[in-house]
Protein backbone atom coordinates (compact mmCIF):
# COMPACT_ATOMS: atom_id res chain seq x y z
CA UNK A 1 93.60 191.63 47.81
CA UNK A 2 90.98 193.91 47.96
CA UNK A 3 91.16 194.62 43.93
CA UNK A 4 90.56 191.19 43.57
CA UNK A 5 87.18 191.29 45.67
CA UNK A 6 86.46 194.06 43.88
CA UNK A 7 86.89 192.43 40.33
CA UNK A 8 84.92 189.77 41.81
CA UNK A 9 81.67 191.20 42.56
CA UNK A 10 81.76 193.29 39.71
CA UNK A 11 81.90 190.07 37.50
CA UNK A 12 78.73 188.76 39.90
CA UNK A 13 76.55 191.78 38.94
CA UNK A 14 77.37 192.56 35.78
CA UNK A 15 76.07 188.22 35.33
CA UNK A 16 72.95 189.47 37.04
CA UNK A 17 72.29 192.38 35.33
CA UNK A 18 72.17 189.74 32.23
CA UNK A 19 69.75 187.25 32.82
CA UNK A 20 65.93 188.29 32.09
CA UNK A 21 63.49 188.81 34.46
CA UNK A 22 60.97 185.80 34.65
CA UNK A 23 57.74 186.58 33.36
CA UNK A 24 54.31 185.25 35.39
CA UNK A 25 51.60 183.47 33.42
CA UNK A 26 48.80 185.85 34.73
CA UNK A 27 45.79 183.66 32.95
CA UNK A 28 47.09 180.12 34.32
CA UNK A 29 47.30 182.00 37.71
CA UNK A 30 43.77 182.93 37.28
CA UNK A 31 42.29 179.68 35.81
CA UNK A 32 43.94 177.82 38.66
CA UNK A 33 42.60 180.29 41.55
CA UNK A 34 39.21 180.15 39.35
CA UNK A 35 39.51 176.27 39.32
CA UNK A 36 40.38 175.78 42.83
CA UNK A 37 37.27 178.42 43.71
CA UNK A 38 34.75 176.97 42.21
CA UNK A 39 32.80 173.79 42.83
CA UNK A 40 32.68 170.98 39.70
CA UNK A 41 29.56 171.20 37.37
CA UNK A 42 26.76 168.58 38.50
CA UNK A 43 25.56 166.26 35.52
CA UNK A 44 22.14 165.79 37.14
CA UNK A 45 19.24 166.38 35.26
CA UNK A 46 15.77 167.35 36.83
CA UNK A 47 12.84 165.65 35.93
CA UNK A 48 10.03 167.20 34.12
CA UNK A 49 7.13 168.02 35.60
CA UNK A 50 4.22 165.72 34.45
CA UNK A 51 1.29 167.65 33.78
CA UNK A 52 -2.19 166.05 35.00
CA UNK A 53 -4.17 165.07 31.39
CA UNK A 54 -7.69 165.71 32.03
CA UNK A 55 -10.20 162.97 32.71
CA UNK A 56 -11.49 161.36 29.49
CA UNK A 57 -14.95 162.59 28.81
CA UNK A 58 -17.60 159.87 29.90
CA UNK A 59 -20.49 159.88 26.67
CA UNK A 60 -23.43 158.36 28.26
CA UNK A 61 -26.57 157.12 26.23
CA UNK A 62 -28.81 159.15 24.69
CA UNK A 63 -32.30 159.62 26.02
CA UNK A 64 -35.03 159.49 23.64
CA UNK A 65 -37.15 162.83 22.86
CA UNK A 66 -39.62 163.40 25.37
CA UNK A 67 -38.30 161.09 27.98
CA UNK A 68 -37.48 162.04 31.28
CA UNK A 69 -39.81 162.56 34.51
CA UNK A 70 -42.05 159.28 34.56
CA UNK A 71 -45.04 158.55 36.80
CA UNK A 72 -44.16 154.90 38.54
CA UNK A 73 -46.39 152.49 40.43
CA UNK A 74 -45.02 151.27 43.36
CA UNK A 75 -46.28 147.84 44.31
CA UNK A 76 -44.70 148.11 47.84
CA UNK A 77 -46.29 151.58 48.74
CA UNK A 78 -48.95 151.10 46.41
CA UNK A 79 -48.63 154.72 45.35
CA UNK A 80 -47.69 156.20 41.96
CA UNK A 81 -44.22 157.71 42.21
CA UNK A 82 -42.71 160.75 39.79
CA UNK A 83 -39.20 159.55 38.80
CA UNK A 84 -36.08 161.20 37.69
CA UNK A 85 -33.74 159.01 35.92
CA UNK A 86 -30.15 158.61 37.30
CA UNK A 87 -27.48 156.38 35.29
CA UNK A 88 -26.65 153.26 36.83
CA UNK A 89 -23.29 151.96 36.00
CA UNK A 90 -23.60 148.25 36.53
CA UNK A 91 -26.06 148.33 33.63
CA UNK A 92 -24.18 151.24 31.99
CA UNK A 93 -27.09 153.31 31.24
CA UNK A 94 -29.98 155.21 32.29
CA UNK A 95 -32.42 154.24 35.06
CA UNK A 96 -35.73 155.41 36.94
CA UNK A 97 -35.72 153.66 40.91
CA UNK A 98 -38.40 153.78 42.99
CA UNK A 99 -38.19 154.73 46.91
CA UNK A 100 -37.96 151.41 47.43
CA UNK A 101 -34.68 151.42 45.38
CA UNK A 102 -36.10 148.88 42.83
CA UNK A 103 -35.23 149.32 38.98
CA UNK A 104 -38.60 149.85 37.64
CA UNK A 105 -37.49 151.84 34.53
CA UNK A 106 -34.58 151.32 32.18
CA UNK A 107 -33.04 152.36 29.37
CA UNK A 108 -32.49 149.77 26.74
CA UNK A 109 -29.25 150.21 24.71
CA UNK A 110 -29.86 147.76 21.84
CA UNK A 111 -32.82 149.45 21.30
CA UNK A 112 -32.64 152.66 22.34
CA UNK A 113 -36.42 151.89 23.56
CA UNK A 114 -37.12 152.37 27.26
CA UNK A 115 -38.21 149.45 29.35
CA UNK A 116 -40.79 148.92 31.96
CA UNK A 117 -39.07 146.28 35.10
CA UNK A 118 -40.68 144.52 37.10
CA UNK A 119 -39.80 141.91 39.65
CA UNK A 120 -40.62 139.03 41.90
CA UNK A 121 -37.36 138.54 43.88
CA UNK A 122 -39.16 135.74 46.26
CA UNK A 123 -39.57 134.00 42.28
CA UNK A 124 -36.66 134.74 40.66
CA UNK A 125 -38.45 135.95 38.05
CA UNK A 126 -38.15 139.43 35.95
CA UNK A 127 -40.35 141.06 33.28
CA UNK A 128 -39.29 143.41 30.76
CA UNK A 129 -41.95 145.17 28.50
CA UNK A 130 -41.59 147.90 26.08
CA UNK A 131 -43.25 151.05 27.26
CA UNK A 132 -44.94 151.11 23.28
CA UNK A 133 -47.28 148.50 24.77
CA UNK A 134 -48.34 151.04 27.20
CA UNK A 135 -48.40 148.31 30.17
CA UNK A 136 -46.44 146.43 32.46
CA UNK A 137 -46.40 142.89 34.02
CA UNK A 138 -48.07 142.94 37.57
CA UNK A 139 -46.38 140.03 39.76
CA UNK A 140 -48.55 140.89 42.66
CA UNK A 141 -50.18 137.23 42.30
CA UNK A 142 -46.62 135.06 41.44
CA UNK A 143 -45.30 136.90 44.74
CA UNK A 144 -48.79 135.17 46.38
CA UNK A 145 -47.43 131.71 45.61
CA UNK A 146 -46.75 129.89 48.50
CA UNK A 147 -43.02 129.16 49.62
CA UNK A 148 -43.29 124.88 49.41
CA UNK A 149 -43.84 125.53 45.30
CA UNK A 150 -41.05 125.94 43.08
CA UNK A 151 -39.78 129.01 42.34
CA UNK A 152 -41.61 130.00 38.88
CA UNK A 153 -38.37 131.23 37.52
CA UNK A 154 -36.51 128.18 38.36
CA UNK A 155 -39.15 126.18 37.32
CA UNK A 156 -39.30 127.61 34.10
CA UNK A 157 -35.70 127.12 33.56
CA UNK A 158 -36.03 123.42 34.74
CA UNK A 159 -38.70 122.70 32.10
CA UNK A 160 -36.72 124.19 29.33
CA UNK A 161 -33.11 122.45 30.57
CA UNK A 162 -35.21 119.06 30.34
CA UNK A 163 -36.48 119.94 26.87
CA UNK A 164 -33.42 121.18 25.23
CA UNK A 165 -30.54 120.47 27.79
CA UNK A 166 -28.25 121.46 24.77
CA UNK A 167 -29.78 125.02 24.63
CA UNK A 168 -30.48 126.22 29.08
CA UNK A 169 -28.83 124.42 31.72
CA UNK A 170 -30.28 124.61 35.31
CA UNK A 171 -26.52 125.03 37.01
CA UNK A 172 -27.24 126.44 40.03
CA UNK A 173 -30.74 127.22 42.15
CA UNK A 174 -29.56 131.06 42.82
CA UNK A 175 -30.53 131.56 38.69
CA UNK A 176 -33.05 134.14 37.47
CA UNK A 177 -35.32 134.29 34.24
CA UNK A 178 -35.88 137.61 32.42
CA UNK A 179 -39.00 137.93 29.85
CA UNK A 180 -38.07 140.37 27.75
CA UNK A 181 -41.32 141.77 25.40
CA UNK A 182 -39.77 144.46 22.62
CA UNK A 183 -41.84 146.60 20.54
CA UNK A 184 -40.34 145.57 17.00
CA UNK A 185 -40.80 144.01 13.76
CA UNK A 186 -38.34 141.66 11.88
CA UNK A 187 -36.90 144.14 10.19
CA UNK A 188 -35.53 146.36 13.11
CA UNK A 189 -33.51 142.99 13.80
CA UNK A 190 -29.72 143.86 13.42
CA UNK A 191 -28.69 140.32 13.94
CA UNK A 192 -30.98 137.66 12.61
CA UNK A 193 -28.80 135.09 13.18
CA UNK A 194 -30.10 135.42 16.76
CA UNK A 195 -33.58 134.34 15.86
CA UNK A 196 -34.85 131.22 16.59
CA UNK A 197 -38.33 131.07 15.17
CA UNK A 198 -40.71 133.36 13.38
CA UNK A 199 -44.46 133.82 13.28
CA UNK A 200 -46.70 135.44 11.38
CA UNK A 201 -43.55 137.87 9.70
CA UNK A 202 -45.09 140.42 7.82
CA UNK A 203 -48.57 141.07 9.40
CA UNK A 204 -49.84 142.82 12.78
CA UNK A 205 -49.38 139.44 14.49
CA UNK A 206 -45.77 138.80 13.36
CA UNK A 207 -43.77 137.41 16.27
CA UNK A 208 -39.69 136.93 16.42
CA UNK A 209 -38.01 134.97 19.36
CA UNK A 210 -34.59 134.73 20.31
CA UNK A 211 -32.01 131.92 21.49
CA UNK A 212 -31.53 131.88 24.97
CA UNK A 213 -28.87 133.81 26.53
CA UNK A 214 -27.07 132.87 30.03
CA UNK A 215 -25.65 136.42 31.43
CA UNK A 216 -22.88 134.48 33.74
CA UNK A 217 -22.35 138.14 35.29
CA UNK A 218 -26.13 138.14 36.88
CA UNK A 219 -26.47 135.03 36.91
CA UNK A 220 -29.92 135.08 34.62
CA UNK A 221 -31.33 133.09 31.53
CA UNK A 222 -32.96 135.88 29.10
CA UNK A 223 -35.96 134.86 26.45
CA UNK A 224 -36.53 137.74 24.44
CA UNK A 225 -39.14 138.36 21.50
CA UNK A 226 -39.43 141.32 18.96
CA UNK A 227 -44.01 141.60 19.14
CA UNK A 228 -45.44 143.71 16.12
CA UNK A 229 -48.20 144.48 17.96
CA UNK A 230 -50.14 143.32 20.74
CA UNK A 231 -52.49 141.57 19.33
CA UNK A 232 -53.55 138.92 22.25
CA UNK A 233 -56.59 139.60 23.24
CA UNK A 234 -57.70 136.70 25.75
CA UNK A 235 -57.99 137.42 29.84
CA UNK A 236 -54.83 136.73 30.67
CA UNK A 237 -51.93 137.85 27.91
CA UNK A 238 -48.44 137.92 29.62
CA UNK A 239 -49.27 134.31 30.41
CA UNK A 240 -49.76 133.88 26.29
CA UNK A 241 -46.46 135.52 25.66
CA UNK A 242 -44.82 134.06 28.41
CA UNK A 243 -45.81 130.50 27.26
CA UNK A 244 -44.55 131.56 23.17
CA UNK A 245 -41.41 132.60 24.68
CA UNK A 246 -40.55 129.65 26.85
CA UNK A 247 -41.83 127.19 23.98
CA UNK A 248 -40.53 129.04 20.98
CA UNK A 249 -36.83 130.27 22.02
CA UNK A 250 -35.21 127.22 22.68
CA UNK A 251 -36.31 125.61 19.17
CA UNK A 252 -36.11 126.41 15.67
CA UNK A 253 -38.80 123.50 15.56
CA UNK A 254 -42.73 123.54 17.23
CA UNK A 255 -41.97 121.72 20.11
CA UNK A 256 -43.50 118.45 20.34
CA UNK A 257 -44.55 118.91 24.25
CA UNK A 258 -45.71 122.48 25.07
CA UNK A 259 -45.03 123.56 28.05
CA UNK A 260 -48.05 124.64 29.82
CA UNK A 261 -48.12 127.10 32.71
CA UNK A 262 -49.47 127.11 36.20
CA UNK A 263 -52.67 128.58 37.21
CA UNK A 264 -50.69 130.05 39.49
CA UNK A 265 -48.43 132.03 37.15
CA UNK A 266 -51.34 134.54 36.35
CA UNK A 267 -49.90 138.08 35.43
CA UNK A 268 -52.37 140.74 34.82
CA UNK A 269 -51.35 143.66 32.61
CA UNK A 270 -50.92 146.57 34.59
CA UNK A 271 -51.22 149.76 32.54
CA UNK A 272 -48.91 152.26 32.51
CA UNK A 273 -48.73 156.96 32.29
């Protein structure tokens, strides 16, 4: 009996001793520790940052050569004012205000000429002369007018509407008139098409006036005219352009009724430094 237990476990280990020992996969151990370690790779990306692009660069208009300090009038004060000009960006370019705060200088950028303003608010009425004429239109006396007349801009604009009712159009009684005097011949004209009659082309007198032009934004009519020279010599001149403009910009004809202005409507040249 006990050989036979002996034989037995002999058998047993000698089995043992044959089977190989089983080998560990040292790298899938790893991987799997490393796997269960480490948190899963995030697929968000970050945005870029945006950098700021600088403000574009504003080119404002050129002043002409010798242009900068004037010497103002000011009808309020009645005291002559030294100006700097400042740029105004409702009109996009550059302007000289009084202490008053009125425009009384400005820039023009069709012409690159500067402009002389002045203005009878209680009118509705605005002049605009080039400062090559060397003066300006003094309103002092269409401010006088009593208040039960028509407003001389309105008026104006009312005479014209009746005349040619295809050319101005008295929409609304809030409406302004500008009178617009350049220094110019017919030649510094870029667009001729915008002329409606011509006098005198050529010579010292030569005269150049312009379809009228509604500016919805202000709310204005303007009559413009390019003036070689100033050659209107009687007492009272604005009132002589004034009455060419209003008579000659609406037609390419010589209007059969002139329209003749007020005594009232008397503007003095006031000259200017």
């Amino acid at each position: 009996m006990k050989r036979n237990c002996y034989c037995i476990l002999m058998v047993l280990f000698i089995l043992a001793a044959c089977v190989p020992p089983q080998e560990v996969d040292h790298a899938a151990t790893a991987t799997q520790e490393t796997t269960a370690t480490t948190e899963p790779t995030s697929t968000w990306t970050p945005e870029p940052t945006l950098t700021p692009l600088p403000a574009p660069t504003e080119t404002l208009p050129a002043m002409p050569e010798n242009v900068h300090d004037l010497t103002v009038y000011n009808y309020e004060t009645k005291k002559d004012e030294i100006i700097n000009p400042t740029f105004d960006k409702d009109m996009n370019t550059w302007v000289w205000k009084n202490t008053s705060g009125e425009i009384r200088r400005f820039l023009d950028l069709e012409t690159g000429h500067v402009f002389a303003q002045t203005e009878s608010v209680k009118q509705q009425i605005i002049y605009h002369v080039d400062l090559g004429f060397g003066w300006e239109a003094d309103l002092t006396n269409i401010d006088k007018i009593p208040d039960n007349f028509n407003k001389t801009g309105l008026q104006y604009i009312w005479e014209m509407g009746n005349n040619y009712p295809d050319k101005v159009n008295l929409s609304n009684y809030d409406m302004r008139l500008i009178l617009k005097i350049v220094h110019g011949s017919y030649n510094e004209i870029t667009d001729k098409s915008k002329v409606s009659f011509s006098l005198n082309n050529g010579t010292i007198m030569g005269e150049n006036f312009f379809w009228p032009i509604y500016d919805q934004k202000n709310n204005t009519y303007i009559l413009k005219e390019y003036l070689a020279t100033d050659w209107v010599l009687v007492k009272d001149p604005i009132r002589a352009y004034t009455q060419g403009l209003l008579n000659w910009c609406p037609t390419v004809n010589p209007p059969e009724e002139v329209l003749i202005l007020p005594v009232s409507a008397i503007v003095p040249k006031k000259p200017i430094q």
